[in-house]
C-alpha atoms as a PDB file:
ATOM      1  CA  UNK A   1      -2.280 -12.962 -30.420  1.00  0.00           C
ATOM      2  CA  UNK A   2      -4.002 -13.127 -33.526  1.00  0.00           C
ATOM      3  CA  UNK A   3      -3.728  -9.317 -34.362  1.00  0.00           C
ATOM      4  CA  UNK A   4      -0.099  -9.534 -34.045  1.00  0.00           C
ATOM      5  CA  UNK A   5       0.594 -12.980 -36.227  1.00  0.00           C
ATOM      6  CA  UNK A   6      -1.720 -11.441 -38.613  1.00  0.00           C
ATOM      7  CA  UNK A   7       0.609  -8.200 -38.087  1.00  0.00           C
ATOM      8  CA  UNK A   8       3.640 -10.459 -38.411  1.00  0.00           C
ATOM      9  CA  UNK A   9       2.313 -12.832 -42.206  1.00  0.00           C
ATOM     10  CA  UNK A  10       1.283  -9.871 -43.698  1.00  0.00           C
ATOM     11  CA  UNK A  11      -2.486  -9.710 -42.762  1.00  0.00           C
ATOM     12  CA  UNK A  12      -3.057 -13.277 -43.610  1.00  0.00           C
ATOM     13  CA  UNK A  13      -5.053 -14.764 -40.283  1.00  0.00           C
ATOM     14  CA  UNK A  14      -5.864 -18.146 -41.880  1.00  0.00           C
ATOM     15  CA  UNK A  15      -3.078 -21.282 -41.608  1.00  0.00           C
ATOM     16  CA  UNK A  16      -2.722 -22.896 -45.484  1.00  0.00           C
ATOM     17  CA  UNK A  17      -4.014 -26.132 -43.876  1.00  0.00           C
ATOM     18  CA  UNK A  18      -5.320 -28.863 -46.395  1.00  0.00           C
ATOM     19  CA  UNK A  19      -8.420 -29.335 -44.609  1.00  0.00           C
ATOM     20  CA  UNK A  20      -9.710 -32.981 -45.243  1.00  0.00           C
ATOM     21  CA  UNK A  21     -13.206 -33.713 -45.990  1.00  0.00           C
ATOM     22  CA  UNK A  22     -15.481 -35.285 -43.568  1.00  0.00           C
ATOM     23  CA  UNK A  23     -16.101 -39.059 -44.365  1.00  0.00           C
ATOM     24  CA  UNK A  24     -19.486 -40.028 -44.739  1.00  0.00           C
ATOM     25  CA  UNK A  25     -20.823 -42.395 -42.306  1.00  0.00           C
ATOM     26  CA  UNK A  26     -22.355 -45.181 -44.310  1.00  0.00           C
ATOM     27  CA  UNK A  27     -25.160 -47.736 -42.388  1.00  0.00           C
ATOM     28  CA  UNK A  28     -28.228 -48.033 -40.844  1.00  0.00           C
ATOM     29  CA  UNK A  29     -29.745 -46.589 -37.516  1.00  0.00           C
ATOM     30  CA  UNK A  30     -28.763 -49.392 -35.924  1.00  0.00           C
ATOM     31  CA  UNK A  31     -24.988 -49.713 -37.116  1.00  0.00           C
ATOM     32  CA  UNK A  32     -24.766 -45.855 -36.082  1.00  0.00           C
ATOM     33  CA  UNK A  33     -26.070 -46.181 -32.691  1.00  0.00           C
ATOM     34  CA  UNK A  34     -23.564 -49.027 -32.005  1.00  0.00           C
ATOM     35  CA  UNK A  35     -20.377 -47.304 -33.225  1.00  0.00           C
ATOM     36  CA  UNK A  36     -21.526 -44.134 -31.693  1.00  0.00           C
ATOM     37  CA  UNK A  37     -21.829 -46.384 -28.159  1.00  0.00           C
ATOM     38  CA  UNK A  38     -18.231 -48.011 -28.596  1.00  0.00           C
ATOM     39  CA  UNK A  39     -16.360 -45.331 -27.584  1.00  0.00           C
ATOM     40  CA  UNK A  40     -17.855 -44.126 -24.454  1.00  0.00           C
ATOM     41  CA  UNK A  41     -19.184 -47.709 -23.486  1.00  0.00           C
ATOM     42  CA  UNK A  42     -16.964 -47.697 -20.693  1.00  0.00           C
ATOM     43  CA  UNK A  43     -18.549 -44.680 -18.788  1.00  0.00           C
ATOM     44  CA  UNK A  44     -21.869 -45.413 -20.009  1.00  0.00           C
ATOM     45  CA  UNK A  45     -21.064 -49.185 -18.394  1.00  0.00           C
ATOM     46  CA  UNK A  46     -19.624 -47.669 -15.496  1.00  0.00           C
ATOM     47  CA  UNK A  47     -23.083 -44.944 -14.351  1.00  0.00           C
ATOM     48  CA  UNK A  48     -25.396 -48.041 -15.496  1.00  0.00           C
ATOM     49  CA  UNK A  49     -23.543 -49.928 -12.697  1.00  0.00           C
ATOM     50  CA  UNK A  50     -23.452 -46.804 -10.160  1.00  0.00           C
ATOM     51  CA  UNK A  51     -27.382 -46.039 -11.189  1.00  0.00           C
ATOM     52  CA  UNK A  52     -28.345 -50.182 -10.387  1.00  0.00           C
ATOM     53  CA  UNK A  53     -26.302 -49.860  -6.832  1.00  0.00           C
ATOM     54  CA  UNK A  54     -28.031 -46.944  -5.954  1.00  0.00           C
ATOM     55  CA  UNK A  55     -31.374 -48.309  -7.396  1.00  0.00           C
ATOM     56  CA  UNK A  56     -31.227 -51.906  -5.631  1.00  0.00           C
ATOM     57  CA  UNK A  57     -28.850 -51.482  -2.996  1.00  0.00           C
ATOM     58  CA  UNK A  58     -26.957 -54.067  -4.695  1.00  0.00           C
ATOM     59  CA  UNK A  59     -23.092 -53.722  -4.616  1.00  0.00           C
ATOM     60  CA  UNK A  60     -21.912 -53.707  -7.726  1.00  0.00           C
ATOM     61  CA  UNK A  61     -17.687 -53.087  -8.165  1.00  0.00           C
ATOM     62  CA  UNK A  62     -17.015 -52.234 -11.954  1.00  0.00           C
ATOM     63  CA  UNK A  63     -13.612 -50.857 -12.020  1.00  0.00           C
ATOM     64  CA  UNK A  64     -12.638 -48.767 -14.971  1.00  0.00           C
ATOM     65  CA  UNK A  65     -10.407 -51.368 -16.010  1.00  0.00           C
ATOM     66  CA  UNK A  66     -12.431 -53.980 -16.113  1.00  0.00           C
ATOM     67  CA  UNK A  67     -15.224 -51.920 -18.182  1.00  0.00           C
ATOM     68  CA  UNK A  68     -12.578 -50.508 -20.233  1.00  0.00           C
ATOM     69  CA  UNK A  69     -11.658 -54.605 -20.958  1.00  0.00           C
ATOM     70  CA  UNK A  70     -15.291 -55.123 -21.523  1.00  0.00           C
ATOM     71  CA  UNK A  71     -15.922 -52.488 -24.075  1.00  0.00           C
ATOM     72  CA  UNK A  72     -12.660 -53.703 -26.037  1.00  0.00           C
ATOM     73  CA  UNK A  73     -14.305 -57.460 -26.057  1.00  0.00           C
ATOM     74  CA  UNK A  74     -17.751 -55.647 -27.453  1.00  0.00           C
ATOM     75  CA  UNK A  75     -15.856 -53.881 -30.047  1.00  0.00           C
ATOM     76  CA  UNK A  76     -13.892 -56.926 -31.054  1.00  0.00           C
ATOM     77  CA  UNK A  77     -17.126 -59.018 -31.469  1.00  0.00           C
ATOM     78  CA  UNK A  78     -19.193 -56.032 -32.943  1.00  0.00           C
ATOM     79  CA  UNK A  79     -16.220 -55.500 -35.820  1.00  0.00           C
ATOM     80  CA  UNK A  80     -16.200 -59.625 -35.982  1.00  0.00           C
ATOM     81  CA  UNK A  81     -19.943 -59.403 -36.923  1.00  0.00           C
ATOM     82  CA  UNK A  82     -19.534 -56.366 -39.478  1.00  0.00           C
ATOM     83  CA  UNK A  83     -16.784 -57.999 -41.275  1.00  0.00           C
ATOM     84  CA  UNK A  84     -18.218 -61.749 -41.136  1.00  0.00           C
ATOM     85  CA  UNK A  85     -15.638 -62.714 -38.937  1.00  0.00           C
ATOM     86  CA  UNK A  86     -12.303 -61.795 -41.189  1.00  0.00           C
ATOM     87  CA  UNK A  87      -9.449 -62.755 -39.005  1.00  0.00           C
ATOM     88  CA  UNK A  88      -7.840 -58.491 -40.060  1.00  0.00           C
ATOM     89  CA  UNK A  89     -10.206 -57.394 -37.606  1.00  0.00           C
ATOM     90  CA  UNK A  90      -7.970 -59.489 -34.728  1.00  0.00           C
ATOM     91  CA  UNK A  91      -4.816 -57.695 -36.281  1.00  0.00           C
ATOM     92  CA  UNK A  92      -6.145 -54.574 -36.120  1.00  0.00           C
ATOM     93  CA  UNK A  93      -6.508 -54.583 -32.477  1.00  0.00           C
ATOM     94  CA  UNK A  94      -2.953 -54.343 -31.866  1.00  0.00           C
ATOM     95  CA  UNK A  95      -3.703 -50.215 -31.969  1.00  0.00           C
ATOM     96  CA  UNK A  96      -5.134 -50.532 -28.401  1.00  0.00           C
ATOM     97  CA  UNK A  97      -1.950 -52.476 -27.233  1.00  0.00           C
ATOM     98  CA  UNK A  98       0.043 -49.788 -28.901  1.00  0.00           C
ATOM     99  CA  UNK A  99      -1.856 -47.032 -26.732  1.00  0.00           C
ATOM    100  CA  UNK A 100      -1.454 -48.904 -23.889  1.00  0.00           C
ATOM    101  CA  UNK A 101       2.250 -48.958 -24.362  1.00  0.00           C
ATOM    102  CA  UNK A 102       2.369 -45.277 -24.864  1.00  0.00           C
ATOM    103  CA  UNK A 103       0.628 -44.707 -21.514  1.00  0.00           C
ATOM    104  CA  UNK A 104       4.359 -45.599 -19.898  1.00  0.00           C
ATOM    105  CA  UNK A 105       5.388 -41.899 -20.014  1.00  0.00           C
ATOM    106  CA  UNK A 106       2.527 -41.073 -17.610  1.00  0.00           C
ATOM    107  CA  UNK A 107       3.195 -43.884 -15.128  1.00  0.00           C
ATOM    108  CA  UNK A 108       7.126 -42.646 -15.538  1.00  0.00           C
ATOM    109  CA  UNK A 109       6.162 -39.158 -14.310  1.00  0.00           C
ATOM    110  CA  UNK A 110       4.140 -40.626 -11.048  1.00  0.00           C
ATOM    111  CA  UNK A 111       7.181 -42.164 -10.284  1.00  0.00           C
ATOM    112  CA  UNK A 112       9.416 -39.560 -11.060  1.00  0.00           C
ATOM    113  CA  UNK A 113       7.106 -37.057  -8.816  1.00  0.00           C
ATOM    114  CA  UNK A 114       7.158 -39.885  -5.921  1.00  0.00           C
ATOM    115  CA  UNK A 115      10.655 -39.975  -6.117  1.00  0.00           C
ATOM    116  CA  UNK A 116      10.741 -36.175  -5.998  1.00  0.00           C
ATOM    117  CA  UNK A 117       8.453 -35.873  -2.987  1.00  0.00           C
ATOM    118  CA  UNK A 118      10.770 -38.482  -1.358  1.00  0.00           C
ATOM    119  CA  UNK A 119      13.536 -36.337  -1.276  1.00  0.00           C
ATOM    120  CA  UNK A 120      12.203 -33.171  -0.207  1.00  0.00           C
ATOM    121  CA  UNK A 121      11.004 -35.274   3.145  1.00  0.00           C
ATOM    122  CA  UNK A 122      14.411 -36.592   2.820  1.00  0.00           C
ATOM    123  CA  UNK A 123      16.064 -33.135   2.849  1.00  0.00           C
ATOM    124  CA  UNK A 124      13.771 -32.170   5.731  1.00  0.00           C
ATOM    125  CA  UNK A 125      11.767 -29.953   3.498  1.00  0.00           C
ATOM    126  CA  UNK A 126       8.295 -30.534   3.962  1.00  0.00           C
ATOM    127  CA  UNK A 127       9.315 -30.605   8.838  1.00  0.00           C
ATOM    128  CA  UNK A 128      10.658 -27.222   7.639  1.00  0.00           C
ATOM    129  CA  UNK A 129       7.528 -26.205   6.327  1.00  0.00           C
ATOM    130  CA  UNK A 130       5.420 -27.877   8.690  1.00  0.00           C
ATOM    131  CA  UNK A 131       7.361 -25.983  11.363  1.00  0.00           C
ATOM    132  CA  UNK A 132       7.039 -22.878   9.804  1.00  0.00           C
ATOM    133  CA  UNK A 133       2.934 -23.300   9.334  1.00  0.00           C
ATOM    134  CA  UNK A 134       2.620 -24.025  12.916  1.00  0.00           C
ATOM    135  CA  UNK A 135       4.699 -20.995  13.866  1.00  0.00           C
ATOM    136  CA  UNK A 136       2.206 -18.798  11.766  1.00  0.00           C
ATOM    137  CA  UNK A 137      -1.513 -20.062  13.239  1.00  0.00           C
ATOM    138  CA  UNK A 138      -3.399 -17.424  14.421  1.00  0.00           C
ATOM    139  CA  UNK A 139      -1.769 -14.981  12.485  1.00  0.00           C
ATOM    140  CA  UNK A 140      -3.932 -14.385   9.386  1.00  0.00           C
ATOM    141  CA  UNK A 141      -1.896 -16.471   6.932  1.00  0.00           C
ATOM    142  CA  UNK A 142      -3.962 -19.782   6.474  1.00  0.00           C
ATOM    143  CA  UNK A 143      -3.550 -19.378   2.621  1.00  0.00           C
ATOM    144  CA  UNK A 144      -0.349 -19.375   2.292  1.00  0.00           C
ATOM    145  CA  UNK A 145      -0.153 -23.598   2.549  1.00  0.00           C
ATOM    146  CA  UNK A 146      -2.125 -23.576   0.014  1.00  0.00           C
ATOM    147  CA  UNK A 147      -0.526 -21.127  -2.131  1.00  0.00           C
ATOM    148  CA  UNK A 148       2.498 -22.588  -1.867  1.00  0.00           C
ATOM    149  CA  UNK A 149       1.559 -26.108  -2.883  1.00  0.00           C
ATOM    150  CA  UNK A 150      -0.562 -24.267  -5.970  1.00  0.00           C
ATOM    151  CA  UNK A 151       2.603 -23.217  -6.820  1.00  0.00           C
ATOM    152  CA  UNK A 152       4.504 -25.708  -6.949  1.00  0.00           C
ATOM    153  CA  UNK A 153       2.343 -27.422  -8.680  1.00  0.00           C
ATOM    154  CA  UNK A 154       2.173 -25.455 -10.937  1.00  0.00           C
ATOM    155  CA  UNK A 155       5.667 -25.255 -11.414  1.00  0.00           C
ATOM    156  CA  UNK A 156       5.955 -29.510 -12.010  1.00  0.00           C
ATOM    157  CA  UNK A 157       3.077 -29.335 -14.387  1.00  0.00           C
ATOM    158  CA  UNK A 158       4.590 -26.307 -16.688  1.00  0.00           C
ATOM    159  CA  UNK A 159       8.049 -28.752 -16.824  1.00  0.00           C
ATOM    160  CA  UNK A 160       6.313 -32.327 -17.059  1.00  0.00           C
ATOM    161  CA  UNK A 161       2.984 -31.551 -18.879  1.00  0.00           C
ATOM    162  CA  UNK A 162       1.379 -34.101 -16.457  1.00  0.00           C
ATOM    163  CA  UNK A 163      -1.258 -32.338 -14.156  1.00  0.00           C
ATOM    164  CA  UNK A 164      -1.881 -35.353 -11.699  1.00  0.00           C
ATOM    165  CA  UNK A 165       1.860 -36.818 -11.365  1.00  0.00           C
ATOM    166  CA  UNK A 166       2.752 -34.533  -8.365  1.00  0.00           C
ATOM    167  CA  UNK A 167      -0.968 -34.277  -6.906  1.00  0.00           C
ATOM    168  CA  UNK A 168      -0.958 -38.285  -6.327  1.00  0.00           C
ATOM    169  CA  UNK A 169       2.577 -38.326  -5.012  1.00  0.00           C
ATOM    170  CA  UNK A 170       1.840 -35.566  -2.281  1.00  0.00           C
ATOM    171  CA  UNK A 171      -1.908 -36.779  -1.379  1.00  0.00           C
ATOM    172  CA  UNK A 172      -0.107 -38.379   1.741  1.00  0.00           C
ATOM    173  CA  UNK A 173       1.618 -35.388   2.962  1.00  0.00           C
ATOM    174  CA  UNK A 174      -1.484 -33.274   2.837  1.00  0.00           C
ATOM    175  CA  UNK A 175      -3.351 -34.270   5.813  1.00  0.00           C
ATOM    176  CA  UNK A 176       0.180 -33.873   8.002  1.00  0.00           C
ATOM    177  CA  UNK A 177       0.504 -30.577   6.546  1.00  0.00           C
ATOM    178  CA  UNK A 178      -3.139 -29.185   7.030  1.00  0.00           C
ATOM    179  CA  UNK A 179      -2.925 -30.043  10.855  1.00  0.00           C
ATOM    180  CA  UNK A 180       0.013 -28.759  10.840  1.00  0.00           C
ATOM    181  CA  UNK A 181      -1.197 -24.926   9.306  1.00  0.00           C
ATOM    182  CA  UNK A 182      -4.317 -25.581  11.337  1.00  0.00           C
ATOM    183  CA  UNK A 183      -6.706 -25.968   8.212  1.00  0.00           C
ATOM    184  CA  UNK A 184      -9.204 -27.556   6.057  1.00  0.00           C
ATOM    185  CA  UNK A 185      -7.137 -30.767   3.876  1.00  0.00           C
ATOM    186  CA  UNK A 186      -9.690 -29.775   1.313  1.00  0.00           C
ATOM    187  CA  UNK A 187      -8.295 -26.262   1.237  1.00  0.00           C
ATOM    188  CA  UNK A 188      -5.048 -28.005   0.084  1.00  0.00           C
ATOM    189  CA  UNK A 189      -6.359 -30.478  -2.129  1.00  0.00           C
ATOM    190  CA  UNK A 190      -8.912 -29.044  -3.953  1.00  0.00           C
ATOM    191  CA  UNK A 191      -6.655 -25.886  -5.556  1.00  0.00           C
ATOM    192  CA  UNK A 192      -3.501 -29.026  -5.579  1.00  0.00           C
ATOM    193  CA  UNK A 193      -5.615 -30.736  -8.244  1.00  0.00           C
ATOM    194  CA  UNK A 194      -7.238 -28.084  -9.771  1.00  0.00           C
ATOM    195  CA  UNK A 195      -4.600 -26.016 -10.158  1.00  0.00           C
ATOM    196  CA  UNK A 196      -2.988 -29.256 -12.084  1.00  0.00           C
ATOM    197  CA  UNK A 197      -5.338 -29.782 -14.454  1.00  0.00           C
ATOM    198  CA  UNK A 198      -5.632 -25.930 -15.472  1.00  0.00           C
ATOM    199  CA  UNK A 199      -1.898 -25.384 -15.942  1.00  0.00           C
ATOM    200  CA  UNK A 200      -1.364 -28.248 -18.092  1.00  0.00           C
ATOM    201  CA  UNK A 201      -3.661 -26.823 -20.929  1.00  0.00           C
ATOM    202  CA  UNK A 202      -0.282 -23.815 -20.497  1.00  0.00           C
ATOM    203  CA  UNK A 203       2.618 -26.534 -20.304  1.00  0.00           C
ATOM    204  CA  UNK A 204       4.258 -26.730 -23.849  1.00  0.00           C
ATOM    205  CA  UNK A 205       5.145 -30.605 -23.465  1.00  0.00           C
ATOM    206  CA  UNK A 206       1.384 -31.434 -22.402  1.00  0.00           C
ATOM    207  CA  UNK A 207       0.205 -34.342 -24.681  1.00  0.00           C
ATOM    208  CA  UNK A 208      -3.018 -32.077 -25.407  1.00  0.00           C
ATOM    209  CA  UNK A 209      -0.959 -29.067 -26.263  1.00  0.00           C
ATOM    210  CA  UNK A 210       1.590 -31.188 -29.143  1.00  0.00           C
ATOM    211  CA  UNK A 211      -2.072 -32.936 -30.246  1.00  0.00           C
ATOM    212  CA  UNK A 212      -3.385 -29.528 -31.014  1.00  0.00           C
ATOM    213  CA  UNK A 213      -0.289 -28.253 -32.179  1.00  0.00           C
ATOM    214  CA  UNK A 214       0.216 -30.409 -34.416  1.00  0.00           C
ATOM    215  CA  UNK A 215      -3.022 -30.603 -35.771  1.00  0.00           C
ATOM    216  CA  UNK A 216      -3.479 -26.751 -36.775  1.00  0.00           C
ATOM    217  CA  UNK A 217       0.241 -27.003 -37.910  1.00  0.00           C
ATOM    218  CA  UNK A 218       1.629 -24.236 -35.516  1.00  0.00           C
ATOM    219  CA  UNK A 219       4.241 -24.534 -32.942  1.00  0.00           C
ATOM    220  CA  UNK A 220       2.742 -25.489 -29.405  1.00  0.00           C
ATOM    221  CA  UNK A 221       4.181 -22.168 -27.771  1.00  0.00           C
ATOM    222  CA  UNK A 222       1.773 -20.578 -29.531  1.00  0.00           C
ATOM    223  CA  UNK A 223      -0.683 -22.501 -28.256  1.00  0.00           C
ATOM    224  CA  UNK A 224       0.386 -22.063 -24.596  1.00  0.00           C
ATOM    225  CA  UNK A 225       0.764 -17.994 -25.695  1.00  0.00           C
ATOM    226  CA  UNK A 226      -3.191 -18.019 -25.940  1.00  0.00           C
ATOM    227  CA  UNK A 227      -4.355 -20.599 -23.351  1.00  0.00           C
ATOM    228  CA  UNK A 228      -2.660 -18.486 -20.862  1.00  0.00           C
ATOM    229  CA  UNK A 229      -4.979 -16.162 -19.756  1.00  0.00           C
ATOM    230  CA  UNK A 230      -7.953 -18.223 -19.294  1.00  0.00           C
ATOM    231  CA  UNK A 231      -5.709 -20.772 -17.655  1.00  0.00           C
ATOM    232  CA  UNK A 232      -4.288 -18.722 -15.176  1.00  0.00           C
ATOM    233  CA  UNK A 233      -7.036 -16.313 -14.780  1.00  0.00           C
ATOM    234  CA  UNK A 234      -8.862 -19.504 -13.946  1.00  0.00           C
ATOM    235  CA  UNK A 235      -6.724 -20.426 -11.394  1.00  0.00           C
ATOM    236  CA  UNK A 236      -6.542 -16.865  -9.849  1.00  0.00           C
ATOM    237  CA  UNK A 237     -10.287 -17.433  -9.672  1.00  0.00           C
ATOM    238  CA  UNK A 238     -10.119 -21.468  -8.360  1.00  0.00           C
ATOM    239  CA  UNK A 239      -8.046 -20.460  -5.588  1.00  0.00           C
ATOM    240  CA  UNK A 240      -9.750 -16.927  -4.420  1.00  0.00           C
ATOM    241  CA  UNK A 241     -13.043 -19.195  -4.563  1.00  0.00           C
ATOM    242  CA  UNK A 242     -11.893 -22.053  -2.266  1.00  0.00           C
ATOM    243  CA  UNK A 243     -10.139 -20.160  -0.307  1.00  0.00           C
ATOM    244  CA  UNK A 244     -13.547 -18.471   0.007  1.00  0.00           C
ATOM    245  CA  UNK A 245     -15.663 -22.006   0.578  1.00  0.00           C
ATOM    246  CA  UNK A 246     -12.922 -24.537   2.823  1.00  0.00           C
ATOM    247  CA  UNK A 247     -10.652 -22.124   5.375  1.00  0.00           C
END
């Protein structure tokens, strides 16, 4: 791909981006250590708690809301400190708020992919197909369940850009639908949520795609035009592989 938009400007391979320089961190050891904490404090909160229960015995339930509340209150009183307690640093916390808003489109698509899930039981979809994979036991074709729901998945997450949205909405139908083909529910599940999470790093609308996209200044299809092959080669491989390890 990069032969042929070199081809295509000329024999120029390098975007005219105005690349910005890198801001110099100033502070001690100690300021650096702390801002370099802040931003993964919640998983760093959240395997000191696993690591103590496992150590002690001790049951310890840190959800990752409540570290992700945590770390917000430590950065709050940490930029309170560094500024002497300026009353900006409270206003500036209204970015987190923001990001929290724009997390809606995410919880939209769950619902939308609930919703869809709904009506293919409702159209007697999913009895058709449990029919059918109880008709073909014994017969050689335990992978095709599990191609099928690969599929389809990746179908959703090429349209919607989420990879999880139609995973979580059909986790309850998977167990029916393994007994039902006579299998593994891991040999369903495991490709179902792989799958998702490979094909969204190929889904033009995928929040990671339009972030890269739009910081190299290039349209996100030709993004997707080079994350294709590893993607689905990866997938091809994901699948052969637990097909391999759960039927």
């Amino acid at each position: 791909m990069d032969k042929k938009a070199a081809a295509k400007s000329g024999g120029q391979t390098e975007a005219n981006i105005k690349v910005e320089q890198a801001v110099e961190i100033n502070g001690g050891r100690l300021y650096r250590t702390v801002y370099a904490l802040l931003p993964i404090f919640p998983i760093v909160l959240l395997l000191a708690a696993y690591g103590m229960q496992m150590a002690t015995g001790t049951v310890i339930n840190i959800s990752v809301e409540v570290a992700t509340i945590v770390s917000f209150i430590l950065a709050i009183i940490c930029e309170l400190i560094r500024n002497k307690g300026n009353k900006k640093v409270l206003a500036d916390t209204e970015v987190f708020f923001k990001g929290m808003g724009g997390a809606m489109s995410i919880v939209a698509l769950l619902v939308a992919a609930s919703v869809f899930v709904t009506g293919l039981k409702s159209i007697g979809l999913i009895d058709a197909l449990q029919q059918s994979m109880q008709n073909s036991q014994g017969k050689g074709l335990d992978f095709v369940l599990p191609l099928i729901m690969v599929a389809v998945t990746g179908l959703i997450t090429l349209l919607s850009g989420s990879g999880l949205a139609l995973f979580f909405a059909m986790v309850p139908l998977v167990v029916p639908l393994a007994d039902a083909a006579g299998i593994n529910p891991i040999a369903i599940s495991v490709p179902m949520g792989l799958a998702g999470n490979l094909f969204r790093a190929v889904s033009p609308v995928a929040a990671v795609v339009l972030i890269v996209a739009g910081t190299v200044k290039v349209e996100p299809i030709e993004i997707v035009k080079r994350t294709s092959i590893p993607m689905i080669a990866g997938v091809v491989f994901m699948f052969i592989l637990s097909m391999v390890l759960f039927l």
